[in-house]
C-alpha atoms as a PDB file:
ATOM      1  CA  UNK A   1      98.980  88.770 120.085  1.00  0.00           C
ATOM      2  CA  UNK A   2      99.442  89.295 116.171  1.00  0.00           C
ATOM      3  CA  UNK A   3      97.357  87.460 113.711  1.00  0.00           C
ATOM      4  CA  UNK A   4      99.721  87.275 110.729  1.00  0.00           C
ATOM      5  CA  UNK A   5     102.971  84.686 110.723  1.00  0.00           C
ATOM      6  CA  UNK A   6     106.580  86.831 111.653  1.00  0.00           C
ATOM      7  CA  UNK A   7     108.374  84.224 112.533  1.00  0.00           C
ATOM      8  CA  UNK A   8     109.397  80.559 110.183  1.00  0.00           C
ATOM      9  CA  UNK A   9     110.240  77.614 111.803  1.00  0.00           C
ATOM     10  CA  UNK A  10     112.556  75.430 109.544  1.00  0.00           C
ATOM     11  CA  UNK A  11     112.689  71.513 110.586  1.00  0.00           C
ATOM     12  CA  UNK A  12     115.975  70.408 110.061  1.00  0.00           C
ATOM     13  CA  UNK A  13     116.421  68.018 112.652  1.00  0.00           C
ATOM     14  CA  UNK A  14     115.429  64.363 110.961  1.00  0.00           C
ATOM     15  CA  UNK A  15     117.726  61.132 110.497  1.00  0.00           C
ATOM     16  CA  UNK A  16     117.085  61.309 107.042  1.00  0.00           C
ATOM     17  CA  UNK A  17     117.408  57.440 106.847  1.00  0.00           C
ATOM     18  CA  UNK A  18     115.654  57.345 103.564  1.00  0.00           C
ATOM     19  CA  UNK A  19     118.741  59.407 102.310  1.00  0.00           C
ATOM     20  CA  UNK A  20     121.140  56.030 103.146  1.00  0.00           C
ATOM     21  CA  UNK A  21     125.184  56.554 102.258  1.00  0.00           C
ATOM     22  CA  UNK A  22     124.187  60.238 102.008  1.00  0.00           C
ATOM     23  CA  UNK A  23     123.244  61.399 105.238  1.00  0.00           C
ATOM     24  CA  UNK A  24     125.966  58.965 107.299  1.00  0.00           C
ATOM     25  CA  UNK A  25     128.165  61.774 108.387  1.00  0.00           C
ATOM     26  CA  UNK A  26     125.416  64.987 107.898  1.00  0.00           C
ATOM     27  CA  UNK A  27     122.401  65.959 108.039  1.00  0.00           C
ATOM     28  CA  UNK A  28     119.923  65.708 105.198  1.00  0.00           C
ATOM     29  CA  UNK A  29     119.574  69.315 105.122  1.00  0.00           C
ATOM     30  CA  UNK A  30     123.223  69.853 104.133  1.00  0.00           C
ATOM     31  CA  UNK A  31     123.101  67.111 100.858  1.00  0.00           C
ATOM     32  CA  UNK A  32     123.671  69.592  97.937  1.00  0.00           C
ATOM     33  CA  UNK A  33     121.087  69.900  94.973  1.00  0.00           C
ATOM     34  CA  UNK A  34     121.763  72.270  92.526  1.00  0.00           C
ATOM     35  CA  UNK A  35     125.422  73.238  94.033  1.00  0.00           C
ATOM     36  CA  UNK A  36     123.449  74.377  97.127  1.00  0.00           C
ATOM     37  CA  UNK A  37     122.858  72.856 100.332  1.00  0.00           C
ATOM     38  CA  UNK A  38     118.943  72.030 100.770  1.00  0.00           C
ATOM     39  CA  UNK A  39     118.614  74.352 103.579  1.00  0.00           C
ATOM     40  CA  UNK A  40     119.619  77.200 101.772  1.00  0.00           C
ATOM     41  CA  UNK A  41     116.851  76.245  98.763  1.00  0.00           C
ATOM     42  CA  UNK A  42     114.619  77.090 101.961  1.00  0.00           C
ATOM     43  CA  UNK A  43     116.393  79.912 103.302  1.00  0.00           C
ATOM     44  CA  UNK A  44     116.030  81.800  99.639  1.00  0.00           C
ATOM     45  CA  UNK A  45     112.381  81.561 100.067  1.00  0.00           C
ATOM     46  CA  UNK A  46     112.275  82.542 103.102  1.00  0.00           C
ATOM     47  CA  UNK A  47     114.482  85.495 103.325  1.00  0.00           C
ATOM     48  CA  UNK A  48     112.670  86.946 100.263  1.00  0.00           C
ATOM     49  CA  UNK A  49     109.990  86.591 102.565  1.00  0.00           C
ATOM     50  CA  UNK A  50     111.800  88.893 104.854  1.00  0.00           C
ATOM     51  CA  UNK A  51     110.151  87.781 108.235  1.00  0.00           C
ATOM     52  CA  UNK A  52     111.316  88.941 111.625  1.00  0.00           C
ATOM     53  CA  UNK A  53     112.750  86.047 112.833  1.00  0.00           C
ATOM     54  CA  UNK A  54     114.106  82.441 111.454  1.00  0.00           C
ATOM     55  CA  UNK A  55     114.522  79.220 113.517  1.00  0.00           C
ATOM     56  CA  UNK A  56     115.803  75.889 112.121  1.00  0.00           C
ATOM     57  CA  UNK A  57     116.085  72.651 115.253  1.00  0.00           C
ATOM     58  CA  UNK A  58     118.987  70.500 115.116  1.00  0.00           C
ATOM     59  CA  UNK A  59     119.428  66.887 115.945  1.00  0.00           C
ATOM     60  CA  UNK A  60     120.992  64.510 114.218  1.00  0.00           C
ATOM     61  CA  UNK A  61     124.607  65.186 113.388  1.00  0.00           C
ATOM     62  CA  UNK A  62     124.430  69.197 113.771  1.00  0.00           C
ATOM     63  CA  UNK A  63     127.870  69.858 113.581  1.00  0.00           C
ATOM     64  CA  UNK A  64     127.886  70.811 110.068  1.00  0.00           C
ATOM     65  CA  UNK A  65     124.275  72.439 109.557  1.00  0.00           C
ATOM     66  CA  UNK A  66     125.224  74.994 112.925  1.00  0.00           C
ATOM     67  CA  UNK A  67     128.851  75.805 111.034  1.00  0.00           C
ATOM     68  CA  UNK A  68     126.847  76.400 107.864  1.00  0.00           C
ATOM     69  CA  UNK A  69     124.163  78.902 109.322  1.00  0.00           C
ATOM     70  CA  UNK A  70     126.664  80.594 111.906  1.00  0.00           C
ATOM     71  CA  UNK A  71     127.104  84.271 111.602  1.00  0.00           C
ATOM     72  CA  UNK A  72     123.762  83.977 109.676  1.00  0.00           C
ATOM     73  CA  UNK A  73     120.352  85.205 111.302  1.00  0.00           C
ATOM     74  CA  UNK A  74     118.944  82.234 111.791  1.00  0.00           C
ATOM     75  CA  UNK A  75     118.325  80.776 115.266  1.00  0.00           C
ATOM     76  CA  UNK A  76     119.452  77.289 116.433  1.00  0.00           C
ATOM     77  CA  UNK A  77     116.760  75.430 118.613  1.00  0.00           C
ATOM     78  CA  UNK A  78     119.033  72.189 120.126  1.00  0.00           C
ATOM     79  CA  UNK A  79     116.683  69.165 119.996  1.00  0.00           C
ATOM     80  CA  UNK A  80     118.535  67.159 122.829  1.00  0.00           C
ATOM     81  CA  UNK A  81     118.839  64.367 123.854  1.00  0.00           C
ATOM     82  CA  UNK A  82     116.036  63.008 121.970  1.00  0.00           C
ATOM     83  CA  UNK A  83     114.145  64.268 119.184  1.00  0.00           C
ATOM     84  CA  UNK A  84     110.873  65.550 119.434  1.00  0.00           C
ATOM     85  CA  UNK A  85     108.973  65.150 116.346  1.00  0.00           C
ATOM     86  CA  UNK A  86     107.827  68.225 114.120  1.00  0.00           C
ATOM     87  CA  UNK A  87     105.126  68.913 116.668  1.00  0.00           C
ATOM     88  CA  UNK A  88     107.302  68.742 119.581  1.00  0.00           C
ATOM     89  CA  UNK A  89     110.323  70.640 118.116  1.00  0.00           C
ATOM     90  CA  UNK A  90     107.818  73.449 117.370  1.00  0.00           C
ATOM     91  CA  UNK A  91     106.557  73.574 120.780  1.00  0.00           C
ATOM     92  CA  UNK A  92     110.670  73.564 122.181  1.00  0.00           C
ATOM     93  CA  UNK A  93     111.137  76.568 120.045  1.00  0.00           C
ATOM     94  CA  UNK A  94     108.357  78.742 120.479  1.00  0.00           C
ATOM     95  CA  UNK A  95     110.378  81.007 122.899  1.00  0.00           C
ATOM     96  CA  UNK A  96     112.666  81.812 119.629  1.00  0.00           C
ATOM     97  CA  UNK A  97     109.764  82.151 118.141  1.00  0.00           C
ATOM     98  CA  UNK A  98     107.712  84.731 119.607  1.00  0.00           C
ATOM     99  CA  UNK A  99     103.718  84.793 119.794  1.00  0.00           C
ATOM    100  CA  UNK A 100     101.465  84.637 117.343  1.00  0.00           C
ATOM    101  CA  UNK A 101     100.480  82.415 113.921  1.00  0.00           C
ATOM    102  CA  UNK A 102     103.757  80.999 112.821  1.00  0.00           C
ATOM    103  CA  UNK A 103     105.157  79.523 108.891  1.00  0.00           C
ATOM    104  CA  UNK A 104     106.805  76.063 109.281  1.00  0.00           C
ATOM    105  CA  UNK A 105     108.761  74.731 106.457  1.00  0.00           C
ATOM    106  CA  UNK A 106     110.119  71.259 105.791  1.00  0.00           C
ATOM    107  CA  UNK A 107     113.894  71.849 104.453  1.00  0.00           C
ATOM    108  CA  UNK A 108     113.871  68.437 101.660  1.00  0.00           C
ATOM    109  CA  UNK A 109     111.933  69.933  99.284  1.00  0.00           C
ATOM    110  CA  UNK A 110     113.042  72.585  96.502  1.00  0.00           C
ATOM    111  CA  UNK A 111     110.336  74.879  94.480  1.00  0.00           C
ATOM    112  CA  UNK A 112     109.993  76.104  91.085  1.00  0.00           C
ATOM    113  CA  UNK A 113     107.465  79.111  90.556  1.00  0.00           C
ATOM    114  CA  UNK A 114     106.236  81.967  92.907  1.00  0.00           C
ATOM    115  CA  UNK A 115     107.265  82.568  96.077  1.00  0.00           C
ATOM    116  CA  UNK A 116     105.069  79.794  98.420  1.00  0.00           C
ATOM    117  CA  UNK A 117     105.433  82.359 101.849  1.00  0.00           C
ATOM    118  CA  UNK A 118     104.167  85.059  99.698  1.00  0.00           C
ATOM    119  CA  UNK A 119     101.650  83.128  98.675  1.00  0.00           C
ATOM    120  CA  UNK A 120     100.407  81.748 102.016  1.00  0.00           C
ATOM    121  CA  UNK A 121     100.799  84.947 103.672  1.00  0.00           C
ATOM    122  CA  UNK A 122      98.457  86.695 101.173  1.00  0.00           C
ATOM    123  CA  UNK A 123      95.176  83.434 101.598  1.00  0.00           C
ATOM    124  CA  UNK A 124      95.816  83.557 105.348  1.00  0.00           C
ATOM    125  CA  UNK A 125      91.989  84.296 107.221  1.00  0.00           C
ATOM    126  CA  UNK A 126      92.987  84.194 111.166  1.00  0.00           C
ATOM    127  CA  UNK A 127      89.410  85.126 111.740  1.00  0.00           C
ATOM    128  CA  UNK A 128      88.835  81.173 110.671  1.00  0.00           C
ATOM    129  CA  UNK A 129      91.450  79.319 110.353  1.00  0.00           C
ATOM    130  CA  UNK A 130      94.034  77.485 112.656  1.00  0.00           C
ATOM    131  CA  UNK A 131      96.136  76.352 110.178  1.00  0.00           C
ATOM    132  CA  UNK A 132      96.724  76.737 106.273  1.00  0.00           C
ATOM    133  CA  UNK A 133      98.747  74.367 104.735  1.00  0.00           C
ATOM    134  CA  UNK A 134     100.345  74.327 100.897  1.00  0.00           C
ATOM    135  CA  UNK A 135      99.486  71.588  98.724  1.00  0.00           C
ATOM    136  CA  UNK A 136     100.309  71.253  95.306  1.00  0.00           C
ATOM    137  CA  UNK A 137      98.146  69.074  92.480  1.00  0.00           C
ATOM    138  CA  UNK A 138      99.721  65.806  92.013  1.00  0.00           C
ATOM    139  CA  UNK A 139     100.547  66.127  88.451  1.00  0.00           C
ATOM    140  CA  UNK A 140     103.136  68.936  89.829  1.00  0.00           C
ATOM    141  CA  UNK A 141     104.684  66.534  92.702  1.00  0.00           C
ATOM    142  CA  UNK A 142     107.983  65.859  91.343  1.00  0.00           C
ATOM    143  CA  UNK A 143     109.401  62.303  93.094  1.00  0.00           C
ATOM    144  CA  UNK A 144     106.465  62.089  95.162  1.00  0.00           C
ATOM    145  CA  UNK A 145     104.182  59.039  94.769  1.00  0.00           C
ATOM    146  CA  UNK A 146     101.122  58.302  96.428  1.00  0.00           C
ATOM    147  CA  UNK A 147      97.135  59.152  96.594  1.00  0.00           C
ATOM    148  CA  UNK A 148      97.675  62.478  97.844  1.00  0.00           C
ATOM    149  CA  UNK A 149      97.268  64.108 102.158  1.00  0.00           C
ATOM    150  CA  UNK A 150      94.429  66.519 101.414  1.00  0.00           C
ATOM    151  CA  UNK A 151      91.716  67.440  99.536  1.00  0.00           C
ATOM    152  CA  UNK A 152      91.327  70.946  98.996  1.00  0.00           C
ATOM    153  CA  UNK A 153      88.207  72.402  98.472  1.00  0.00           C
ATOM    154  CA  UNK A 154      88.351  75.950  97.415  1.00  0.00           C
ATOM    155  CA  UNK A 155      87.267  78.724 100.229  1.00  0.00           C
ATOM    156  CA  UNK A 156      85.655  75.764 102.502  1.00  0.00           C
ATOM    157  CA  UNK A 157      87.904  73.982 105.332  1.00  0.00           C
ATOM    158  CA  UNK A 158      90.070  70.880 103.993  1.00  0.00           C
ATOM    159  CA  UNK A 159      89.739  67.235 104.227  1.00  0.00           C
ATOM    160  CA  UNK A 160      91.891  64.385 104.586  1.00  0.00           C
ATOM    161  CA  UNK A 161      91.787  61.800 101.721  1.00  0.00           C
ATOM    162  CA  UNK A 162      93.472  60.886  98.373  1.00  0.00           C
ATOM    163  CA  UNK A 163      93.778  64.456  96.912  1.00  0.00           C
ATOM    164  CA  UNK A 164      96.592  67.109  96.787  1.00  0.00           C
ATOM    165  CA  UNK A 165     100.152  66.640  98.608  1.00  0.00           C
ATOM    166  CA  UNK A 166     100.841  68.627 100.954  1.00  0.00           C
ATOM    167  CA  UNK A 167     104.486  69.862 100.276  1.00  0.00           C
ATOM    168  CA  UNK A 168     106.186  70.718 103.913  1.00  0.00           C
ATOM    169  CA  UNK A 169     104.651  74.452 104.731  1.00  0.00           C
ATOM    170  CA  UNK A 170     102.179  76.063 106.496  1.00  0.00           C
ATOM    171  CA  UNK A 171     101.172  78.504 108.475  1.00  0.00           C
ATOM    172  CA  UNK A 172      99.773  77.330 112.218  1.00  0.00           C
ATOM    173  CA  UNK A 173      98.313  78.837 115.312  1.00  0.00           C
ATOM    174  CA  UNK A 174     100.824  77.697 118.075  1.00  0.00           C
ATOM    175  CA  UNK A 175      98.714  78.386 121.402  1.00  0.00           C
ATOM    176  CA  UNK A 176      97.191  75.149 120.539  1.00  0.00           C
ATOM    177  CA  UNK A 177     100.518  73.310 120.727  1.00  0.00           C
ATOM    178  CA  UNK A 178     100.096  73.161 124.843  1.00  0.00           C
ATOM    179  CA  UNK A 179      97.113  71.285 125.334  1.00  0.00           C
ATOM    180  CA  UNK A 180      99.136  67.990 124.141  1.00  0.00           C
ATOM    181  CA  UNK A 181     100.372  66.261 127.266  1.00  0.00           C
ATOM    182  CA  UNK A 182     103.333  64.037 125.221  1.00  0.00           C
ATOM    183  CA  UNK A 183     106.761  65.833 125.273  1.00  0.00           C
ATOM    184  CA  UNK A 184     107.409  64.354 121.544  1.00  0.00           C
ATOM    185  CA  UNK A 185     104.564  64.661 118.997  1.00  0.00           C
ATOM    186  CA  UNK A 186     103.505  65.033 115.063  1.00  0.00           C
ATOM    187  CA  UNK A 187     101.602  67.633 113.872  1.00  0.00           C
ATOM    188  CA  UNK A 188      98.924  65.490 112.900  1.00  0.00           C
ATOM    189  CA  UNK A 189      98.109  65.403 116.154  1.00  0.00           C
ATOM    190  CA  UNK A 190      97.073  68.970 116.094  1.00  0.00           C
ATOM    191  CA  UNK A 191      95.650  68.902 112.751  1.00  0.00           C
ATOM    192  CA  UNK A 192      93.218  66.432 114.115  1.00  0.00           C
ATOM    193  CA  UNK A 193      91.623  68.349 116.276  1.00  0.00           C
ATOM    194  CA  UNK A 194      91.849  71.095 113.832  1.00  0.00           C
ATOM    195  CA  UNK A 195      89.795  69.029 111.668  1.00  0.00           C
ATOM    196  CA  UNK A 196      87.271  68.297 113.691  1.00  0.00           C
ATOM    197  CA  UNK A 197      86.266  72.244 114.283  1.00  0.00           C
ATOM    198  CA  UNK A 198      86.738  72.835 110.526  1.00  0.00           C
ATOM    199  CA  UNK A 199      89.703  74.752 111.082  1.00  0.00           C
ATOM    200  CA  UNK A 200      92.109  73.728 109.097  1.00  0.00           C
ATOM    201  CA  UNK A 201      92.607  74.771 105.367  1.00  0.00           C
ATOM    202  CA  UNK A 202      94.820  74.011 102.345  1.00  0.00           C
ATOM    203  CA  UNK A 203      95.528  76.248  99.283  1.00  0.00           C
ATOM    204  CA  UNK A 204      97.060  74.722  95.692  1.00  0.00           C
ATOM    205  CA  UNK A 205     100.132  75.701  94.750  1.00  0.00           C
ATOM    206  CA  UNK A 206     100.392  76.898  91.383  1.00  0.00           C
ATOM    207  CA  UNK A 207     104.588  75.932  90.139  1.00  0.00           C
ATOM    208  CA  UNK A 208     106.134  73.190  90.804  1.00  0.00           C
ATOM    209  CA  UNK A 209     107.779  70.887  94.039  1.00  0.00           C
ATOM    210  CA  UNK A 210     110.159  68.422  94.144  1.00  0.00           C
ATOM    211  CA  UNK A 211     110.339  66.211  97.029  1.00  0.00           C
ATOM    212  CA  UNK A 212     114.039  65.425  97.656  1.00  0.00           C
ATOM    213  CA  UNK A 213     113.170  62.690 100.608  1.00  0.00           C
ATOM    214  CA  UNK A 214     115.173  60.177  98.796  1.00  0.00           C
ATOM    215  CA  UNK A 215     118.234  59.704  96.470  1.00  0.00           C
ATOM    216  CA  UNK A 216     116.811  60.277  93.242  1.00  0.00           C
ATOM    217  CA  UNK A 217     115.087  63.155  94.031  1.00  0.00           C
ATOM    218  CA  UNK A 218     118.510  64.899  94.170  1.00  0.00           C
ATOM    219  CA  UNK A 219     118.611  64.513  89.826  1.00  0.00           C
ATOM    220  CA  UNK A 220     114.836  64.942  89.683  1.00  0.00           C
ATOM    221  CA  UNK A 221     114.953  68.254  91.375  1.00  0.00           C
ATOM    222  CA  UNK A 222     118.144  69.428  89.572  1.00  0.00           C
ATOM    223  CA  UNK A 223     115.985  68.461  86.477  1.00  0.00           C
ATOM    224  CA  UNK A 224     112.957  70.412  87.454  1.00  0.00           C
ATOM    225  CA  UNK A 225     115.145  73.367  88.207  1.00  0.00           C
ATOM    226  CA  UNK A 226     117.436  73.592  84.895  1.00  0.00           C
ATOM    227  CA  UNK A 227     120.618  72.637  86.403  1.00  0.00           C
ATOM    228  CA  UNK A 228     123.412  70.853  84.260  1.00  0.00           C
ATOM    229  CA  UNK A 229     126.725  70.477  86.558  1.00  0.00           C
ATOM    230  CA  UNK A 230     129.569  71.206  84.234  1.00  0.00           C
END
């Protein structure tokens, strides 16, 4: 089984009822910032990346994401009938997947600075960690409020508690994924037990991330990035 991340799993399968008017008749990964769908903010990233394989899930209303990515590389993974959470849809599409440590990437975010795969890809220890997630200081959270997911604490495992944000990527060890009995599941659920064996890490990221979870981040991420729509 390898011990370094091939594959990127790209959740794109959410409601996106924070979104309102916007996401009535798509999906939140198709709502443009920039002049650019969302998903393809994520797909830049990741194809610089150059992995082996790319997956995105699909829910709610598909239709348009699957005409956007067809002909492209990336792999649909059909969430039906119900959704199955982020820790759930990874599980359904582990056979696109392949074996091995895996990046997963939230597609409502957009990033300003170096390359966060590259960056993951280069702290990742397999040796002792399960999972090593991105966070990024709060002062850098662009239309993100709160306390913070994580603490990060340098080379030693991280901690849950008021502290850094963690910004929608990772890289995990999926052979833990079976052990949960429920068909539809979060993450956390895994990073829990993570936790407990001090397996779990965090890294800062050094640029920028906007969070684009809600209307206004649209502007505040065109903003961050230097657009101007003329």
């Amino acid at each position: 089984m390898p011990d370094r991340p091939r594959s990127v799993m790209l959740f794109a399968a959410g409601f996106g009822t924070r979104m309102g008017a916007l996401t009535a008749e798509r999906p939140k990964p198709m709502i443009e910032v920039a002049g650019r769908p969302l998903i393809d903010h994520a797909l830049s990233l990741v194809r610089a990346h150059r992995p082996e394989r790319i997956v995105a899930n699909v829910h709610y209303r598909p239709d348009p994401l699957i005409r956007h990515l067809e002909g492209s590389e990336v792999i649909i993974s059909h969430e039906t009938p119900d959704i199955l959470e982020t820790g759930g849809g990874l599980r359904a599409a582990l056979p696109h997947l392949g074996e091995g440590p895996v990046f997963t990437m939230n597609t409502d975010a957009v990033w300003s600075g170096p390359n966060p795969l590259d960056l993951l890809f280069d702290l990742w220890q397999p040796a002792r960690m399960d999972a090593l997630l991105l966070c990024v200081p709060r002062q850098n959270a662009i239309g993100h409020s709160g306390q913070g997911d994580f603490i990060v604490r340098g080379d030693a495992p991280a901690r849950r508690g008021p502290g850094q944000i963690y910004t929608g990527l990772q890289i995990l060890r999926t052979d833990l994924l079976h052990d949960i009995q429920n068909r539809a599941f979060s993450l956390n659920v895994l990073w829990d037990r993570m936790l407990t064996r001090n397996r779990l890490f965090a890294a800062s990221y050094p640029g920028r991330w906007c969070d684009v979870g809600r209307p206004e981040g649209i502007a505040l991420a065109e903003e961050m990035l230097g657009y101007r729509n003329v």
